[in-house]
N, C-alpha and C. Protein backbone atom coordinates (compact mmCIF):
# COMPACT_ATOMS: atom_id res chain seq x y z
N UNK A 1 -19.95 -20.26 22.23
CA UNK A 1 -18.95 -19.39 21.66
C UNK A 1 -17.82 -19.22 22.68
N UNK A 2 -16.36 -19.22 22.30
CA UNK A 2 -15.68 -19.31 23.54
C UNK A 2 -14.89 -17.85 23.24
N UNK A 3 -14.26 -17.54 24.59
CA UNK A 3 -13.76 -16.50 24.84
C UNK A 3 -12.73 -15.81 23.76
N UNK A 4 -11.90 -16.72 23.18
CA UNK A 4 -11.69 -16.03 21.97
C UNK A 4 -11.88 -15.47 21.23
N UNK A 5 -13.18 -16.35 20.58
CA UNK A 5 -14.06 -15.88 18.81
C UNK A 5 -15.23 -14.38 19.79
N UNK A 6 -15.25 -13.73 20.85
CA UNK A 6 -15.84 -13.15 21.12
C UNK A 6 -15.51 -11.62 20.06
N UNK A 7 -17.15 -10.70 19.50
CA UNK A 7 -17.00 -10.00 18.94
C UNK A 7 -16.74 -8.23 19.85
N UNK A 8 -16.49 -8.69 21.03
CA UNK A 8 -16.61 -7.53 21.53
C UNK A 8 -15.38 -7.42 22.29
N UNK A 9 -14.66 -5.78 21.40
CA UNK A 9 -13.34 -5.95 21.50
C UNK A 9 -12.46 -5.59 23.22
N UNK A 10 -11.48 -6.15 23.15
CA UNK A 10 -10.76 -5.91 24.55
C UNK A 10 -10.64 -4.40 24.79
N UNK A 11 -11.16 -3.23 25.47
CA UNK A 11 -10.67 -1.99 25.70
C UNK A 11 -9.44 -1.91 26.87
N UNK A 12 -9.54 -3.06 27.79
CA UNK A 12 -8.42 -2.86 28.83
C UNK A 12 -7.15 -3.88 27.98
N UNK A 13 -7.06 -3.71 27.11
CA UNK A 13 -5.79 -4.96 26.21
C UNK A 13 -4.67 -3.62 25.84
N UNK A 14 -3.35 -3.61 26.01
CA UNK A 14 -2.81 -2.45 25.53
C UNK A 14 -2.66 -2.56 24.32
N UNK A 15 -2.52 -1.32 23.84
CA UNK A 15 -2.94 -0.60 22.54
C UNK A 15 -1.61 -0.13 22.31
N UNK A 16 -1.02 0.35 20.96
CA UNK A 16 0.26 0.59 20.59
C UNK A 16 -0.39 2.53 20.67
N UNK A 17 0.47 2.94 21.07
CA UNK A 17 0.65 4.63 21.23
C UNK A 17 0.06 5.16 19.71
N UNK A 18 -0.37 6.27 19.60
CA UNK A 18 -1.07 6.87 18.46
C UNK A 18 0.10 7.59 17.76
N UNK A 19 -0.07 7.79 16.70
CA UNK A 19 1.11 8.65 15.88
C UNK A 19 1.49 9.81 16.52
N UNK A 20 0.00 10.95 17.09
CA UNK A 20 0.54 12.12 17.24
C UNK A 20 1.59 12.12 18.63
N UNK A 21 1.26 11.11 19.47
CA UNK A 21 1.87 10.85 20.54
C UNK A 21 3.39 10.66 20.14
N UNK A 22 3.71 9.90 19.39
CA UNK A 22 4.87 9.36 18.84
C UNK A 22 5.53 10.51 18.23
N UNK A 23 4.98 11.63 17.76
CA UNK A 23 5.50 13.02 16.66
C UNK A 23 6.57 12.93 17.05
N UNK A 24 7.64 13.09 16.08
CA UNK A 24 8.92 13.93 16.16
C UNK A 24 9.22 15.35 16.07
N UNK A 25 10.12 15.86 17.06
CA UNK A 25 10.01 17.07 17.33
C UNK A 25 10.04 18.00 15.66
N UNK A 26 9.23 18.88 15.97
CA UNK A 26 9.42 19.42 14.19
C UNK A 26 10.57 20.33 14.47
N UNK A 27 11.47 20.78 13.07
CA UNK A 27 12.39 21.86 13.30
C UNK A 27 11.54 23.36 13.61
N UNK A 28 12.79 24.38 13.70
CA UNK A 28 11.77 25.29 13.91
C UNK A 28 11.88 26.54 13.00
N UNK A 29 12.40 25.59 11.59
CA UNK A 29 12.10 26.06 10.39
C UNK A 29 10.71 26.39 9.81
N UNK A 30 9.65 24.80 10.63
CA UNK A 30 8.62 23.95 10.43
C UNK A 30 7.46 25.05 10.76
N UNK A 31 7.61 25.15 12.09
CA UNK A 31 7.39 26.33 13.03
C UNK A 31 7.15 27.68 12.44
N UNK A 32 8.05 28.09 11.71
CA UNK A 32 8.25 29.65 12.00
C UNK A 32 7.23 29.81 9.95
N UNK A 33 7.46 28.50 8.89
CA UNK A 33 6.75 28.61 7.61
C UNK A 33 5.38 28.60 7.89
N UNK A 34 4.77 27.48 9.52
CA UNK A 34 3.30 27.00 9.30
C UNK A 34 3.17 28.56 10.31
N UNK A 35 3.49 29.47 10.67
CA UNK A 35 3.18 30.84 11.40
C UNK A 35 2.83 31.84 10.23
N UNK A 36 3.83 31.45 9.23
CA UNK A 36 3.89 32.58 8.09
C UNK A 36 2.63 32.70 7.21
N UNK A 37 2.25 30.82 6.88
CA UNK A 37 1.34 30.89 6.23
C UNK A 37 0.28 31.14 7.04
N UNK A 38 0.10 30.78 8.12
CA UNK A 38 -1.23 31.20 9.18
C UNK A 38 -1.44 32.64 9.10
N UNK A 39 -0.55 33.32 9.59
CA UNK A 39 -0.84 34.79 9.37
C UNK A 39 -1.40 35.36 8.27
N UNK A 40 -0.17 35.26 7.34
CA UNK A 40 -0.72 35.54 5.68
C UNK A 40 -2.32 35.15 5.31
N UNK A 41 -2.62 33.79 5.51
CA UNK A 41 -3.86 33.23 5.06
C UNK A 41 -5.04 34.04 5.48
N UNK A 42 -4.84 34.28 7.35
CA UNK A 42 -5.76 35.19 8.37
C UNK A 42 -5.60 36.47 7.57
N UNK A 43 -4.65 37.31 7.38
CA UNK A 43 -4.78 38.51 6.89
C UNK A 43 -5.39 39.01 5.67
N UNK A 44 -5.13 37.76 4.46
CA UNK A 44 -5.63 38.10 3.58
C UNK A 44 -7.22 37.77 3.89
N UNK A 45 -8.07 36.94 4.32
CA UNK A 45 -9.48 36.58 4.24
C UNK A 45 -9.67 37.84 5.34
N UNK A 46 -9.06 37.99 6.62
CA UNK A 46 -9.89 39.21 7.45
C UNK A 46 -9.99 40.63 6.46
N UNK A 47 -8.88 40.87 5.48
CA UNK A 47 -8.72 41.99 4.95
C UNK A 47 -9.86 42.04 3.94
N UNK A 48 -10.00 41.01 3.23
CA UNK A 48 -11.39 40.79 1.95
C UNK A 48 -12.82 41.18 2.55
N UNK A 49 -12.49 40.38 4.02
CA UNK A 49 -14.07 40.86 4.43
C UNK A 49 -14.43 42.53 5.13
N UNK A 50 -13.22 42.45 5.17
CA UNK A 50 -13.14 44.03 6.14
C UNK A 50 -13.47 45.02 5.09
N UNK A 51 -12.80 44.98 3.86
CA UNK A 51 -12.84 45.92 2.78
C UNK A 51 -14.08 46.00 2.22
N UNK A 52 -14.79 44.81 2.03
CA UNK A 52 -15.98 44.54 1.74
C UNK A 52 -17.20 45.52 2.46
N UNK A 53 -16.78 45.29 3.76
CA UNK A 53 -18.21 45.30 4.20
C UNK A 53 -17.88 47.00 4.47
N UNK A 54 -16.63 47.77 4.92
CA UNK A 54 -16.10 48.96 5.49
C UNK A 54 -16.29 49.80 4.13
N UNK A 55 -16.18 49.79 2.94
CA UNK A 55 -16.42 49.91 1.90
C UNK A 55 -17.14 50.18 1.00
N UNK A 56 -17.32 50.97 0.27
CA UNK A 56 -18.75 50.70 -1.00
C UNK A 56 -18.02 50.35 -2.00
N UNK A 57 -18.63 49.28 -2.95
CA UNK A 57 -17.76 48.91 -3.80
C UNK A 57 -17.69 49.95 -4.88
N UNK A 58 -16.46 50.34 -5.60
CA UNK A 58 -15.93 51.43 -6.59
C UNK A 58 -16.17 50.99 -7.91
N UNK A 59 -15.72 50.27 -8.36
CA UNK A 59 -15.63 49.76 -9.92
C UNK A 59 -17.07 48.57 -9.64
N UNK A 60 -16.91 47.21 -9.31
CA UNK A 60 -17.22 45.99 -9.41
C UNK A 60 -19.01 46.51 -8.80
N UNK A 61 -19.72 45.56 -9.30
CA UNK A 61 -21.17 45.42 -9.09
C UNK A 61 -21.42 44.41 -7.67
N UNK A 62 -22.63 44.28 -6.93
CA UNK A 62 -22.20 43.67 -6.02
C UNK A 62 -21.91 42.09 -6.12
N UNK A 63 -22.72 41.65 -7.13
CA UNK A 63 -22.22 40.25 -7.48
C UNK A 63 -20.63 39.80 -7.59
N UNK A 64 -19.82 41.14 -8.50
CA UNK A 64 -18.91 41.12 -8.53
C UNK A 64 -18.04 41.13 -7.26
N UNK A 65 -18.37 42.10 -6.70
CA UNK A 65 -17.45 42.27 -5.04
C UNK A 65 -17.54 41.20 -3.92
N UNK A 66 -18.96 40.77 -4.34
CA UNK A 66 -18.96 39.23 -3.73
C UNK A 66 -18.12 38.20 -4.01
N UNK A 67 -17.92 37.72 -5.35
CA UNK A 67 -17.47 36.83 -6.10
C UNK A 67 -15.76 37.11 -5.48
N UNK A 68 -15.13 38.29 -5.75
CA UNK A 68 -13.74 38.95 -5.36
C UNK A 68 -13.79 38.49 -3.99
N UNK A 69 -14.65 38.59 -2.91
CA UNK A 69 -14.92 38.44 -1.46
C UNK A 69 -14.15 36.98 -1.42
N UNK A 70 -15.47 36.10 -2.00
CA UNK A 70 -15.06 34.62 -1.48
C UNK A 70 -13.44 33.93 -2.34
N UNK A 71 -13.47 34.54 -3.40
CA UNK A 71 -11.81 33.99 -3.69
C UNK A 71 -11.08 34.32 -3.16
N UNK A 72 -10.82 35.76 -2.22
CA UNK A 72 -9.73 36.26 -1.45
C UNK A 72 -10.01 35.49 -0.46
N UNK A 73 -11.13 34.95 0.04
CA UNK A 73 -11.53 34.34 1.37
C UNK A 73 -10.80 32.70 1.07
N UNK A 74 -11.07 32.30 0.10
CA UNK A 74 -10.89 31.26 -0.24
C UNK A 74 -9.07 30.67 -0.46
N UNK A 75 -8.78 31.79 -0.86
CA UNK A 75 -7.18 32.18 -1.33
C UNK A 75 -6.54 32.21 0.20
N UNK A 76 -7.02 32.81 1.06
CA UNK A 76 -6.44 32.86 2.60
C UNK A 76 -6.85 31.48 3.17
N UNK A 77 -7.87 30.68 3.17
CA UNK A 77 -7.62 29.66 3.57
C UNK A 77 -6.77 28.33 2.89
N UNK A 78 -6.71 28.58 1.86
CA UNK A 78 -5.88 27.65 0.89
C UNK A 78 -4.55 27.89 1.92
N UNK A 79 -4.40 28.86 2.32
CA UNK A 79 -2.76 29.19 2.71
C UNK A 79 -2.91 28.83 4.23
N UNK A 80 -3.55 29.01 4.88
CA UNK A 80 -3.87 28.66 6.29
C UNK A 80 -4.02 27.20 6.23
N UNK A 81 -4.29 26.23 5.50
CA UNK A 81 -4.15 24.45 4.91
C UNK A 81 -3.17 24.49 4.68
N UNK A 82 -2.32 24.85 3.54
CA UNK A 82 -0.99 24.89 3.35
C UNK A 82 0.10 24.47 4.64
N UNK A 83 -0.38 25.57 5.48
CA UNK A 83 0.80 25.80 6.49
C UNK A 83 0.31 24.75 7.38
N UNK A 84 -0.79 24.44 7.70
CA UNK A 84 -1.01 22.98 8.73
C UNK A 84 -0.83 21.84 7.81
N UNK A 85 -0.60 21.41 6.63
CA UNK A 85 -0.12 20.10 6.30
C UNK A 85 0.94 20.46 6.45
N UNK A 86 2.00 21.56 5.73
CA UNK A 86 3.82 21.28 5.91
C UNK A 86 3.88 21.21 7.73
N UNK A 87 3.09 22.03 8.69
CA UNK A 87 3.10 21.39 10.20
C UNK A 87 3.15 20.03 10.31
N UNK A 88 1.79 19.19 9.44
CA UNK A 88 1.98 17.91 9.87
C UNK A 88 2.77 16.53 9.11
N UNK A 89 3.33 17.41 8.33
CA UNK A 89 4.61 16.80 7.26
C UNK A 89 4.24 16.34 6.35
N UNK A 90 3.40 16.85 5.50
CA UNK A 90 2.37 16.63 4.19
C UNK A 90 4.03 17.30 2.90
N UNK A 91 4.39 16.34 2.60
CA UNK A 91 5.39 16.81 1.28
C UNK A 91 5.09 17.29 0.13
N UNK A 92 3.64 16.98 -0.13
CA UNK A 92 3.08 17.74 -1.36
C UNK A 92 2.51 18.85 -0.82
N UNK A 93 2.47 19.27 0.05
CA UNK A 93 2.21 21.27 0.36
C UNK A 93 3.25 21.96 0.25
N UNK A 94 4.54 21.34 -0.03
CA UNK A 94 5.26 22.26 -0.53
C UNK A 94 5.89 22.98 -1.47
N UNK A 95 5.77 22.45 -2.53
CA UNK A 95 5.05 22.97 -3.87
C UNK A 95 4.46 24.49 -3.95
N UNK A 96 3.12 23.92 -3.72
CA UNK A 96 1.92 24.72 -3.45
C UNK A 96 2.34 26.69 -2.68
N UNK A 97 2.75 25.76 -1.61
CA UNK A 97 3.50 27.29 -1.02
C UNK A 97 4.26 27.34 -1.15
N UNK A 98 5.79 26.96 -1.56
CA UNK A 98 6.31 27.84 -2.76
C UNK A 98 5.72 28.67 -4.06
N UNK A 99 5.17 28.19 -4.60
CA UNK A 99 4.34 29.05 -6.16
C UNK A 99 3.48 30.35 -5.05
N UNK A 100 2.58 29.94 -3.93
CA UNK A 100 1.94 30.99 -3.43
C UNK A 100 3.30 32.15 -2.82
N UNK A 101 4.19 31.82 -2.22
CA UNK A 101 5.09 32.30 -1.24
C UNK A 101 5.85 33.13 -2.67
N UNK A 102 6.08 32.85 -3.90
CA UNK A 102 6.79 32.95 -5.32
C UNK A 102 5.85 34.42 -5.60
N UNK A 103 4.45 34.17 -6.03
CA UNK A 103 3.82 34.96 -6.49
C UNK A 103 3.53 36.66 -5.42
N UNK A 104 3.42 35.96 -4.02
CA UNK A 104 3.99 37.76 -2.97
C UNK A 104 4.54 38.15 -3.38
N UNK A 105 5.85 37.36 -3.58
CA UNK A 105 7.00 38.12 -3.91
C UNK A 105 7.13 38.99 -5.20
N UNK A 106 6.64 37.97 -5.97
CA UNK A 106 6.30 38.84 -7.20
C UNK A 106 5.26 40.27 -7.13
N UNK A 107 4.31 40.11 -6.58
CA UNK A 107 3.68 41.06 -6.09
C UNK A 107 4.14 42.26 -5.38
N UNK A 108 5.09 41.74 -4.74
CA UNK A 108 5.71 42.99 -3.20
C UNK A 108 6.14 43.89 -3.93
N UNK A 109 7.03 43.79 -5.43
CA UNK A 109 7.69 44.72 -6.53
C UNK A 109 6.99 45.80 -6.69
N UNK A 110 5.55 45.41 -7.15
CA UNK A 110 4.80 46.08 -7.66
C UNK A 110 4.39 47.66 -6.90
N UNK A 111 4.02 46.78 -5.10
CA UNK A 111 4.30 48.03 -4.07
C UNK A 111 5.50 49.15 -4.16
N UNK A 112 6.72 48.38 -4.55
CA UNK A 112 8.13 49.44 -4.55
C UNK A 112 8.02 50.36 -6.00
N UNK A 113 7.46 49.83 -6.83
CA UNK A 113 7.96 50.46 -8.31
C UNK A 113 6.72 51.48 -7.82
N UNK A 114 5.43 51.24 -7.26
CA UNK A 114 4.61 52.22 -6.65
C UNK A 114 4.95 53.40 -5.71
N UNK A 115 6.37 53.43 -5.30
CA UNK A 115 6.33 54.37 -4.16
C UNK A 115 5.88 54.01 -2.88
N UNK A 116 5.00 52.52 -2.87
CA UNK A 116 4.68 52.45 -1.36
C UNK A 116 5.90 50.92 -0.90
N UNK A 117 6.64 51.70 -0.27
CA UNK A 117 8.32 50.72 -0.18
C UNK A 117 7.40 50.00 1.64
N UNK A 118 6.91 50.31 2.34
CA UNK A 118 6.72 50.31 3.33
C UNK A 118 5.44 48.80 3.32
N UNK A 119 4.82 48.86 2.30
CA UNK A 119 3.64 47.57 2.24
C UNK A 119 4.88 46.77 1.21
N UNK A 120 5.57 46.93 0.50
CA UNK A 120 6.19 46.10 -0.28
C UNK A 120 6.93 45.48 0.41
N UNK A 121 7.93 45.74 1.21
CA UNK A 121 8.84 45.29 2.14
C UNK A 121 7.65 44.92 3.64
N UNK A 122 6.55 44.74 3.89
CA UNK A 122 5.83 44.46 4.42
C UNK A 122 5.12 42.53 3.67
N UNK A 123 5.20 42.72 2.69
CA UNK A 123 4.35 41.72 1.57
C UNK A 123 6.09 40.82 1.41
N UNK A 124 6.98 41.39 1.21
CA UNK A 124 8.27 40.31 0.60
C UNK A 124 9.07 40.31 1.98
N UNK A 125 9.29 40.57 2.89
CA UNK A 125 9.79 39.77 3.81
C UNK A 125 9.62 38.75 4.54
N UNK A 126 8.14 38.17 4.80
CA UNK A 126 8.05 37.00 5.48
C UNK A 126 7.68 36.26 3.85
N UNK A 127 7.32 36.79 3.18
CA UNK A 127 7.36 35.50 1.83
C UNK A 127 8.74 35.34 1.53
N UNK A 128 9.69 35.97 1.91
CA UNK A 128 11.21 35.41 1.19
C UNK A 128 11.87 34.67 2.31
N UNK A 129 11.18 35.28 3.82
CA UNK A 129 12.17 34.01 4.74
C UNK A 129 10.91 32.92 4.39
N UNK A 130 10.04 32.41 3.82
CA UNK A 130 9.39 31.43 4.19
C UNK A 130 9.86 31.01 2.49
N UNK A 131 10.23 31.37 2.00
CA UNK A 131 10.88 30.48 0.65
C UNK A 131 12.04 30.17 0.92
N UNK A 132 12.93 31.01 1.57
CA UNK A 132 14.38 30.21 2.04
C UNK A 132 14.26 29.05 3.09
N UNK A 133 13.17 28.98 4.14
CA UNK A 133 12.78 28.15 5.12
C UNK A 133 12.52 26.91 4.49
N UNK A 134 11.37 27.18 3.33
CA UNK A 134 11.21 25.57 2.41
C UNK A 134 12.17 25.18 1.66
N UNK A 135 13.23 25.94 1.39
CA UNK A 135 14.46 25.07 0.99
C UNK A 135 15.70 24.61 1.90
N UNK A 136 15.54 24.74 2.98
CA UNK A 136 16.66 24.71 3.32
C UNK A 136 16.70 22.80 3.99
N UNK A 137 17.17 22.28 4.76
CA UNK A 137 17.77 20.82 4.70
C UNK A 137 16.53 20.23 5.77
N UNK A 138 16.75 21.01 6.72
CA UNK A 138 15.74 20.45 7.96
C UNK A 138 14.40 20.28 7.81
N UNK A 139 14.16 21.47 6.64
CA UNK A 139 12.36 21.50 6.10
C UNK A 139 12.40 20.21 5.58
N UNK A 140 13.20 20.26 4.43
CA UNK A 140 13.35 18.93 3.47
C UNK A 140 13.67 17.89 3.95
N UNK A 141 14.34 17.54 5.19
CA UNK A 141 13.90 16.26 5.83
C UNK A 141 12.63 15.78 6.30
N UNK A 142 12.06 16.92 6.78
CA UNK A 142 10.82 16.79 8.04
C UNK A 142 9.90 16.41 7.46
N UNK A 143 9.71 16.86 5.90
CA UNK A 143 8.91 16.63 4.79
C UNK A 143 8.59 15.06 4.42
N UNK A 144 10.04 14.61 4.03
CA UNK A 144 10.43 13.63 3.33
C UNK A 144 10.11 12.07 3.99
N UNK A 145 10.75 12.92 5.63
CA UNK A 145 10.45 11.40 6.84
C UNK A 145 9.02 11.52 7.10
N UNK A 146 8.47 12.76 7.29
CA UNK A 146 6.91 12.33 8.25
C UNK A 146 5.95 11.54 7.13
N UNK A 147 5.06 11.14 8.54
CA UNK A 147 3.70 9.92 7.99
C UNK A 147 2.88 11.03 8.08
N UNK A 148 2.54 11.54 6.91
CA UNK A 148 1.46 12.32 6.68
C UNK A 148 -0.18 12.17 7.59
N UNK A 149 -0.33 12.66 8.08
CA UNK A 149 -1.76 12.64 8.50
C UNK A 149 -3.02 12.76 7.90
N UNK A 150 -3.43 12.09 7.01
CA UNK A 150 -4.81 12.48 6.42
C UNK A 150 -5.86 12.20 7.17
């Protein structure tokens, strides 16, 4: 067998640089949406379990308060994914968090027409800079050019 057809590959042969090495700098549009959704995602799943357990459940049975548990849990990590694919330039997460980032907002109202202006304007300010952030030019490039990472 000669040195060529050998099956055992060269490790000292150079190798072309890895993608993440290669990354282009993200904007810090990129930055400040994959923070928003991180937070948001963390707050809502720490808050489900906190309420849960700090709590006796009021209305719901415990099956029920369970069931409520893992979708809020589940609902915060959907958004904590969200914000690390638009990090790693996944163009179809942005969609996604828009409609999630859409529906806060829709929600935050509900706090003001309540009298509590202080959680409403708490709930619609980082969901409205992170909906102006996914539209604006630099998101929508960063989107459009990156090699998605799966």
């Amino acid at each position: 067998m000669a040195s060529d057809d050998s099956v055992q590959p060269d490790f000292n042969a150079p190798r072309p640089p890895r993608r993440f090495v290669q990354a282009r700098p993200r904007p810090l549009a990129v930055w400040v949406i994959f923070l928003i959704l991180f937070v948001q995602g963390l707050t809502v799943a720490f808050n489900a379990i906190a309420s849960a357990v700090a709590s006796p459940p009021q209305v719901l049975d415990t099956a029920g308060q369970i069931a409520l548990v893992v979708l809020y849990v589940l609902f915060g990590l959907i958004m904590v994914v969200l914000g690390f694919r638009i990090f790693l330039g996944a163009q179809g997460a942005r969609t996604p968090a828009m409609v999630l980032q859409l529906l806060i907002v829709v929600l935050s109202f509900s706090f003001f027409s309540g009298g509590a202006s202080l959680i409403g304007l708490a709930f619609l300010a980082p969901a409205a800079v992170a909906l102006v952030l996914l539209f604006i030019r630099p998101t929508q490039v960063w989107l459009s050019e990156a090699d998605p990472q799966d």
